[in-house]
C-alpha atoms as a PDB file:
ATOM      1  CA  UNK A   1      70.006 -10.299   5.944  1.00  0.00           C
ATOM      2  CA  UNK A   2      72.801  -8.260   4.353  1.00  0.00           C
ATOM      3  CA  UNK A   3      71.715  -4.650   3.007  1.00  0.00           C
ATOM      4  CA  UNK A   4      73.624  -3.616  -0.087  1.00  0.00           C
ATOM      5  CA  UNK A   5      75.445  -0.235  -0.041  1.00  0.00           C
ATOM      6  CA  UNK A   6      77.581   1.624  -2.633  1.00  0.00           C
ATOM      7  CA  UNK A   7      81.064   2.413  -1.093  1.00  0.00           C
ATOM      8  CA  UNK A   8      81.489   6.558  -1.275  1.00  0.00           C
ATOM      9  CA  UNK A   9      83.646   7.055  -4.245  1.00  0.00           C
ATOM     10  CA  UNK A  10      83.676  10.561  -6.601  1.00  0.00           C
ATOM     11  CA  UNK A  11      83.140   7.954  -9.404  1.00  0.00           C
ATOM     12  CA  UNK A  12      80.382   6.650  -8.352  1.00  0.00           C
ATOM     13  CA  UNK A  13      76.723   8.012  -8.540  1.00  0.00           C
ATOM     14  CA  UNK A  14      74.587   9.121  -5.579  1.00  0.00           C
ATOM     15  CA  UNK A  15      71.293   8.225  -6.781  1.00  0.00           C
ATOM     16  CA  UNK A  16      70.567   4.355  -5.743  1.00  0.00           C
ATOM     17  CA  UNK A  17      71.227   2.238  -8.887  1.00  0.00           C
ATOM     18  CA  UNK A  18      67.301   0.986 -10.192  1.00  0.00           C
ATOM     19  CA  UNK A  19      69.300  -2.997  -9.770  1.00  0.00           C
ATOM     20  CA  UNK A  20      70.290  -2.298  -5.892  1.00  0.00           C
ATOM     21  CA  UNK A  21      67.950  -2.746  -3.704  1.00  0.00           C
ATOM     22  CA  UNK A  22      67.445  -3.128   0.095  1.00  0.00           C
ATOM     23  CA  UNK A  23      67.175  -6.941   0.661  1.00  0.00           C
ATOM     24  CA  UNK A  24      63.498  -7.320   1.968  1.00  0.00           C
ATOM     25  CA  UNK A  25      63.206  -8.857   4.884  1.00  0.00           C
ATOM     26  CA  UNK A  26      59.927 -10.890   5.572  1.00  0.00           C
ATOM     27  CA  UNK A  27      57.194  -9.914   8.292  1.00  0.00           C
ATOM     28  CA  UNK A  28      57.542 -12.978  11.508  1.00  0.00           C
ATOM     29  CA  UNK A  29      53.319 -13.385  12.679  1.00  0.00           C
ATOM     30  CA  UNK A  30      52.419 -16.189  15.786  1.00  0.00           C
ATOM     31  CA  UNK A  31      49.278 -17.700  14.841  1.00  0.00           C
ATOM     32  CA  UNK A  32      47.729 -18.370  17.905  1.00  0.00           C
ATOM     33  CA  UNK A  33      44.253 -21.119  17.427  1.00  0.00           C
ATOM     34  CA  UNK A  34      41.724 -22.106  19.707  1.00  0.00           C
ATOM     35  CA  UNK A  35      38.598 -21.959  20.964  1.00  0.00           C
ATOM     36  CA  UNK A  36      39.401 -19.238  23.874  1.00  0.00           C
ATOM     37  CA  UNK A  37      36.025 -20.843  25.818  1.00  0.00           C
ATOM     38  CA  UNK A  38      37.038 -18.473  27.389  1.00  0.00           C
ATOM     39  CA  UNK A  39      40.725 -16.710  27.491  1.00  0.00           C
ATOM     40  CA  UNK A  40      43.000 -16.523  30.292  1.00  0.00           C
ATOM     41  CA  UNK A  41      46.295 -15.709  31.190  1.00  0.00           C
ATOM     42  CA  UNK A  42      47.872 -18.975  30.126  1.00  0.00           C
ATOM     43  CA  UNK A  43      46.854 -18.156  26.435  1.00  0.00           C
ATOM     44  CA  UNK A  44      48.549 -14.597  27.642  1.00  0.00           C
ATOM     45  CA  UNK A  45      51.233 -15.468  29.017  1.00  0.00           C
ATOM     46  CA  UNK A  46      51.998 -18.321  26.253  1.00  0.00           C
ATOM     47  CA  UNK A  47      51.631 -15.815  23.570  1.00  0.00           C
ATOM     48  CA  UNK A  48      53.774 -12.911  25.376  1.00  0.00           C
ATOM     49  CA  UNK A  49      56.629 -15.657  25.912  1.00  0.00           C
ATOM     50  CA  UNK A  50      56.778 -16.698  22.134  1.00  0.00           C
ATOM     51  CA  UNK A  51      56.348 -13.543  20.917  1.00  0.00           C
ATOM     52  CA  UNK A  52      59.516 -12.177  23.036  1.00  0.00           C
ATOM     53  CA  UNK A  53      61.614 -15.185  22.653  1.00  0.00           C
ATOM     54  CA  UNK A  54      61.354 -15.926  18.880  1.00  0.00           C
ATOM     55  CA  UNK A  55      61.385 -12.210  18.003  1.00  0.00           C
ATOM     56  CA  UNK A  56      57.875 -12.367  16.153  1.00  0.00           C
ATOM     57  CA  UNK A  57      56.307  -9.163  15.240  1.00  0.00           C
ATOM     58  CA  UNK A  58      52.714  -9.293  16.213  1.00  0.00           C
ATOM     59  CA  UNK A  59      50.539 -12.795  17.477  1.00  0.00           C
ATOM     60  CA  UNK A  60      47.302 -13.175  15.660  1.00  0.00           C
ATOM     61  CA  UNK A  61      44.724 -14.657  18.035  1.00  0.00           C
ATOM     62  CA  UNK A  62      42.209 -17.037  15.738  1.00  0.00           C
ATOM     63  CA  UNK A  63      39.225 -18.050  17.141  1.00  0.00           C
ATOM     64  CA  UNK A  64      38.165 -21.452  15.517  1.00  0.00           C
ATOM     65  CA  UNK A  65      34.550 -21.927  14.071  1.00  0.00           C
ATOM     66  CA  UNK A  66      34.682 -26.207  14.990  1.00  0.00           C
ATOM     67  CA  UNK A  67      37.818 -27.226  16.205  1.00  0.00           C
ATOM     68  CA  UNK A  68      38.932 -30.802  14.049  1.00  0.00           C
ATOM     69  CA  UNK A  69      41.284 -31.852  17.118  1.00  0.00           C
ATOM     70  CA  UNK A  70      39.283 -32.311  19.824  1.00  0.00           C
ATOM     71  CA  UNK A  71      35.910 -34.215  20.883  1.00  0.00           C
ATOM     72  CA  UNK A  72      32.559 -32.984  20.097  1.00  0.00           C
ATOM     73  CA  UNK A  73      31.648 -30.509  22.741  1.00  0.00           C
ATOM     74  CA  UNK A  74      29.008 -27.537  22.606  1.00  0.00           C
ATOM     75  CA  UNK A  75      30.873 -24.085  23.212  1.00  0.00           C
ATOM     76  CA  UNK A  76      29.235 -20.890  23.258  1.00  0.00           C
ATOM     77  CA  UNK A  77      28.908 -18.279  20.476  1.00  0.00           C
ATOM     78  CA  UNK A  78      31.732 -16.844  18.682  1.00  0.00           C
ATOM     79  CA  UNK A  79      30.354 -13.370  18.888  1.00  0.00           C
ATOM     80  CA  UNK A  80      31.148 -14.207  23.321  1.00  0.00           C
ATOM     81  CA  UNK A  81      34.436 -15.552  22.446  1.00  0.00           C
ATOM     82  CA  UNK A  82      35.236 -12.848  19.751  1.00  0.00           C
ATOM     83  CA  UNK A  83      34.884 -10.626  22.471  1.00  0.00           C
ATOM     84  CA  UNK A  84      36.771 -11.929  25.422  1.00  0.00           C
ATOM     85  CA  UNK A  85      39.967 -12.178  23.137  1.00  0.00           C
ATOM     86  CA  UNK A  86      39.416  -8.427  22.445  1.00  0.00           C
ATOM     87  CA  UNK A  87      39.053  -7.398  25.830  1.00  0.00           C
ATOM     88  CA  UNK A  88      41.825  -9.901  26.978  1.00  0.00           C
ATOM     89  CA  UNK A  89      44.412  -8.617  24.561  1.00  0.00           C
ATOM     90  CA  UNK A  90      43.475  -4.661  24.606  1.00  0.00           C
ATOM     91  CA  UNK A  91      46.207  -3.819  26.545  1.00  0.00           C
ATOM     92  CA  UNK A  92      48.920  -5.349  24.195  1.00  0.00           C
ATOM     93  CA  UNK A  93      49.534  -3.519  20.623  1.00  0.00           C
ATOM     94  CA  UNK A  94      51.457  -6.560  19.676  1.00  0.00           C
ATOM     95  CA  UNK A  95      48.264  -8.837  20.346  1.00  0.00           C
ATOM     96  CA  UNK A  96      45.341  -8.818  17.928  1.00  0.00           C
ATOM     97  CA  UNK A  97      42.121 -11.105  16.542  1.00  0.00           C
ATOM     98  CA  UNK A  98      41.961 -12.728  13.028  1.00  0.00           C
ATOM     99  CA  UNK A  99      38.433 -13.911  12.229  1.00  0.00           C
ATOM    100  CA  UNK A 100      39.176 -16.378   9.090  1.00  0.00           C
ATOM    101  CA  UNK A 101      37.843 -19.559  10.978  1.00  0.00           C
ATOM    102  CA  UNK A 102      35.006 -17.960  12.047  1.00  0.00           C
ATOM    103  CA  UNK A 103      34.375 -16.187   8.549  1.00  0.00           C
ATOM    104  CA  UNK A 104      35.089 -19.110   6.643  1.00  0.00           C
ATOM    105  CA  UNK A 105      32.887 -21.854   9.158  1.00  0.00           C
ATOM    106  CA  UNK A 106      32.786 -25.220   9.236  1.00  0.00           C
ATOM    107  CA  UNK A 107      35.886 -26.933  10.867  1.00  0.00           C
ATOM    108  CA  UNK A 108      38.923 -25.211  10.885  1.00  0.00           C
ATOM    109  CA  UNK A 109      41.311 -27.382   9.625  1.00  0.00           C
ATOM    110  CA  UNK A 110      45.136 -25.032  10.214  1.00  0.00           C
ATOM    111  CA  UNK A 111      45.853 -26.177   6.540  1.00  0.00           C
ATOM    112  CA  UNK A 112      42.695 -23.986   5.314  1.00  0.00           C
ATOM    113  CA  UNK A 113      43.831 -21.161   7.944  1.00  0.00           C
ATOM    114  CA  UNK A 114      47.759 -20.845   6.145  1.00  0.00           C
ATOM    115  CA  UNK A 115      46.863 -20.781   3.110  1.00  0.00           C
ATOM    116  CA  UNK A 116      43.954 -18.386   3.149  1.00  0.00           C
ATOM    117  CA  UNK A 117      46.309 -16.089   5.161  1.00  0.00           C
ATOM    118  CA  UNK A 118      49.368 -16.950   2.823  1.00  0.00           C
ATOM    119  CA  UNK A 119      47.327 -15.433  -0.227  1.00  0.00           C
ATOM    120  CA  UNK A 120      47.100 -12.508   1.714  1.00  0.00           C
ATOM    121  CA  UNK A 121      50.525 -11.833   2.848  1.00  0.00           C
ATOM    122  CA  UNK A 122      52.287 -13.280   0.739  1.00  0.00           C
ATOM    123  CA  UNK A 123      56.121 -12.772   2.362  1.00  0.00           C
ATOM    124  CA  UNK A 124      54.939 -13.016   5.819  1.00  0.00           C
ATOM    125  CA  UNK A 125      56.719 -16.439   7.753  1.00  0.00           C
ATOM    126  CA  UNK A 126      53.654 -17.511   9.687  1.00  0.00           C
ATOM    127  CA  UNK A 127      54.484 -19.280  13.211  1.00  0.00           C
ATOM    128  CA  UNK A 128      51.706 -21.878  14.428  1.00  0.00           C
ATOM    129  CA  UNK A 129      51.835 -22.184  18.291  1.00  0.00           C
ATOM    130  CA  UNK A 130      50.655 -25.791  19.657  1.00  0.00           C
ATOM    131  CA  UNK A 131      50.996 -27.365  23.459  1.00  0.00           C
ATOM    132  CA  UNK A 132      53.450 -29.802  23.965  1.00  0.00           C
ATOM    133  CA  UNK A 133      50.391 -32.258  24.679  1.00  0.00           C
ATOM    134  CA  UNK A 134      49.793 -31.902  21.213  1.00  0.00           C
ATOM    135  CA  UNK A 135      53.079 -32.404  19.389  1.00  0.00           C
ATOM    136  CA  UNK A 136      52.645 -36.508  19.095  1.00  0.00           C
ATOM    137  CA  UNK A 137      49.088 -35.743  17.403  1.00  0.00           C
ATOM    138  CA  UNK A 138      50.822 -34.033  14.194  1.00  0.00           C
ATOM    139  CA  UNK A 139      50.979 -36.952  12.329  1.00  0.00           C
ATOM    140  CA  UNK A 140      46.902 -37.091  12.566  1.00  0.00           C
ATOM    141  CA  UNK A 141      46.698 -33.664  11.318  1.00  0.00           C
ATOM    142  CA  UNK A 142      44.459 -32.777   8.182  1.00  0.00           C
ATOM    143  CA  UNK A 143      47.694 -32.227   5.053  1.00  0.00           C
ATOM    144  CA  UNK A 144      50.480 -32.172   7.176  1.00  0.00           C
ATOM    145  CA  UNK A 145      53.108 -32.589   4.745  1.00  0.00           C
ATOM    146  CA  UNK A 146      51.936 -29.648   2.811  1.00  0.00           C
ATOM    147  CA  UNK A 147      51.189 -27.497   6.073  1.00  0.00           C
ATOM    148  CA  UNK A 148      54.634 -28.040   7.118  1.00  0.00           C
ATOM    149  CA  UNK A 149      55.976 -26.728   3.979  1.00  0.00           C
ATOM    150  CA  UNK A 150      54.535 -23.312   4.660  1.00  0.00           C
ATOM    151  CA  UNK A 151      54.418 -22.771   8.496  1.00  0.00           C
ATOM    152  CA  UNK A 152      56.520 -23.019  10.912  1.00  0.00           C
ATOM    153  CA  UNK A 153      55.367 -24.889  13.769  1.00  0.00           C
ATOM    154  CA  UNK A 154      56.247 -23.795  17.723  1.00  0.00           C
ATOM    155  CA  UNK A 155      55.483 -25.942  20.562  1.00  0.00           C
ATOM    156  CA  UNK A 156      55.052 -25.049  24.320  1.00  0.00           C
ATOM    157  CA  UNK A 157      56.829 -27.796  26.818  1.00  0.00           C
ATOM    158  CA  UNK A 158      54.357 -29.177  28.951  1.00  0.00           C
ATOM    159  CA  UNK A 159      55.589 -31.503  32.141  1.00  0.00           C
ATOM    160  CA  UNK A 160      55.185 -35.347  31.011  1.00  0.00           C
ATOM    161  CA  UNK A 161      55.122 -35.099  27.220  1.00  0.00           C
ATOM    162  CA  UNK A 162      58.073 -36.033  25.428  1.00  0.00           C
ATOM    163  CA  UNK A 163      60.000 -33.469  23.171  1.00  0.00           C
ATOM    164  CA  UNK A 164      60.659 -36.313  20.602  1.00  0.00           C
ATOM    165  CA  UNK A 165      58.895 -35.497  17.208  1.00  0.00           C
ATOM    166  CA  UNK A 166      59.701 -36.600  13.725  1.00  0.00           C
ATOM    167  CA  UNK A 167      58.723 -32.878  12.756  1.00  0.00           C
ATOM    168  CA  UNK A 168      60.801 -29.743  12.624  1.00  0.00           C
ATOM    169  CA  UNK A 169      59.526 -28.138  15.687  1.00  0.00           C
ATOM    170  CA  UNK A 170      60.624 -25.073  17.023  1.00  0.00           C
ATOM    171  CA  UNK A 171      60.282 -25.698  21.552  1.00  0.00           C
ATOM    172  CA  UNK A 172      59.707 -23.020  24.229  1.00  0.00           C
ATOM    173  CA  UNK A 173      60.151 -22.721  27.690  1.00  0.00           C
ATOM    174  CA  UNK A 174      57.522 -21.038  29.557  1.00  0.00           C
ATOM    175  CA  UNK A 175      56.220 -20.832  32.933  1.00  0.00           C
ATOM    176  CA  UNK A 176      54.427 -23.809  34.172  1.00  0.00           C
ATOM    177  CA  UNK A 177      50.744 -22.628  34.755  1.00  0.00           C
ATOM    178  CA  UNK A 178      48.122 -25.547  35.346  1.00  0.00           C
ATOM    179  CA  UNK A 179      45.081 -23.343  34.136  1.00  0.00           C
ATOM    180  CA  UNK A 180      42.602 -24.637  31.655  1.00  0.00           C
ATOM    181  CA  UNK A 181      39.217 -22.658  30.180  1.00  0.00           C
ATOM    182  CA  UNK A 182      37.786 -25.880  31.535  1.00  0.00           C
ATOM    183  CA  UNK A 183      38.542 -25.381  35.029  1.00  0.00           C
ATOM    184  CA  UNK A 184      37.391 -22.031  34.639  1.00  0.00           C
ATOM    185  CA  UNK A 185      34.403 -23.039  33.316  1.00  0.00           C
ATOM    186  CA  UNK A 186      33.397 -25.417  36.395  1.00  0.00           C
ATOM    187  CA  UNK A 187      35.031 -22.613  38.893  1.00  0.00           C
ATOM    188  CA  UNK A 188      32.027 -20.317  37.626  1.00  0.00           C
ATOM    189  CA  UNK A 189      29.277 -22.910  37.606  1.00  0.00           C
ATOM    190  CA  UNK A 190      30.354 -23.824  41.016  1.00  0.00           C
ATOM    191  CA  UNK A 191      30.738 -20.028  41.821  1.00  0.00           C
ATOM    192  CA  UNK A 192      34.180 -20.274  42.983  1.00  0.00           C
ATOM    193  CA  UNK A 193      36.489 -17.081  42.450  1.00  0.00           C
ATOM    194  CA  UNK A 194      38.482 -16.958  39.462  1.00  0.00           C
ATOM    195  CA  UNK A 195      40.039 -13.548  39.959  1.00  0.00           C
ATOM    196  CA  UNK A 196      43.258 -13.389  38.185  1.00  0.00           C
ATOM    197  CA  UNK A 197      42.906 -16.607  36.136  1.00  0.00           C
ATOM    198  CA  UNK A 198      41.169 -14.388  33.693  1.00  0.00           C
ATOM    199  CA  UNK A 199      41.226 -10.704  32.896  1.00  0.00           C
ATOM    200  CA  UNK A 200      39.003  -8.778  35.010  1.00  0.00           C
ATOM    201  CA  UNK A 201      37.194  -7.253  31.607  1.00  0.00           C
ATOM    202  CA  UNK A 202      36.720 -10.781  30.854  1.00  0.00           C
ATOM    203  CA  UNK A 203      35.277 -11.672  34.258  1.00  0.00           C
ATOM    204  CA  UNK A 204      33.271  -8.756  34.298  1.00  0.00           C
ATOM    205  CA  UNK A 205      31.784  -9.117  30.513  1.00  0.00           C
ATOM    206  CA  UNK A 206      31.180 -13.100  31.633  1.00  0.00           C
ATOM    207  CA  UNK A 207      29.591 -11.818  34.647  1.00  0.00           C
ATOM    208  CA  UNK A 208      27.521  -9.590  32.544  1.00  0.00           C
ATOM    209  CA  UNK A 209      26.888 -12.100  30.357  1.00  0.00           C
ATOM    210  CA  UNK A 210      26.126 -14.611  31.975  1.00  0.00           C
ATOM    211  CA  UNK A 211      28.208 -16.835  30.622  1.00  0.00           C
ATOM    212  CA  UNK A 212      29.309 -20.412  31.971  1.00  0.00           C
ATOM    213  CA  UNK A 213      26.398 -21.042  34.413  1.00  0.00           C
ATOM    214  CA  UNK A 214      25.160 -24.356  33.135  1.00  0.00           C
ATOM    215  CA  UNK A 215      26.431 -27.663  32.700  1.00  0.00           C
ATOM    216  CA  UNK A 216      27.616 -28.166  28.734  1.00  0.00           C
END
């Protein structure tokens, strides 16, 4: 954006005229949803990569109270999951945790999320990152003619899902990393190693915990 300056000239004055102003530019933000059951360094690396590539200022990681999108499934507390994000993220000043899903409860629709965080910053842009695998699901999202009208949506490429979308998506390329909180979920019950899948703060507060041990 183009910053207005007075040229030097005697005739003009030095102090700033009260109608010229510095143009303001707008604060970028990742939004970042999910239910982090628990983190790893896919959510890491994914948020690092989008972050650096689309010049964002900060990624907000949101922990959802019920996700809308995705089967019925019991998931542990939020006070574990709030957590694990912290500890995940500690090292990264650009990384931090929003809690208006799990404030607000009940599901947590991404409509409900913008707009709650839209009346509170105003003349931030707001970028809302999804997996490819989820791109041909927009359609079935809860107001997504509205939503799209006030976030701008970025999608990870996954291998096998098409980059075709009616939708004004903005695509990444990462690095292809097959990990899943699911798979380390059954790693742990199974007592397999999952050293460097997952923070080792995270492994050891799990650990500590006792998180993960029995079936869902």
């Amino acid at each position: 954006m183009t910053v207005l300056e007075h040229k030097n000239n005697s005739s003009v004055s030095t102090q700033s005229s009260p109608r010229v102003k510095e143009a303001h530019v707008k604060k970028k933000i990742g939004i970042f949803g999910g239910s982090f059951n628990p983190p790893h360094i896919g959510h890491l690396i994914i948020a690092d990569q989008v972050q650096n590539q689309l010049g964002l200022e900060k990624i907000l990681f949101i922990p959802t109270a019920n996700p809308p999108h995705v089967s019925k499934k019991e998931t542990i507390s939020a006070e574990h999951r709030i957590e694990m994000i912290t500890l995940s993220i500690e090292e990264n000043p650009n990384f931090s945790v929003d809690l208006s899903e799990i404030v607000r409860g009940g599901k947590s629709y991404t409509f409900d999320t913008i707009v709650e965080l839209k009346e509170r910053n105003p003349e931030t842009e707001y970028y809302f990152i999804i997996g490819g695998d989820m791109v041909a699901d927009l359609k079935n999202w809860y107001k997504i003619e509205e939503l799209l009208k006030i976030v701008q949506f970025v999608a990870v490429r996954r291998p096998h899902y098409a980059k075709e979308t009616e939708y004004p998506v903005i695509w990444v390329d990462i690095p292809e990393i097959e990990i899943s909180s699911t798979l380390i979920r059954q790693k742990i019950r199974q007592n397999c190693s999952v050293n460097y899948l997952i923070s080792s703060t995270v492994l050891e507060y799990i650990q500590k915990e006792g998180l993960y041990k029995s079936n869902e």
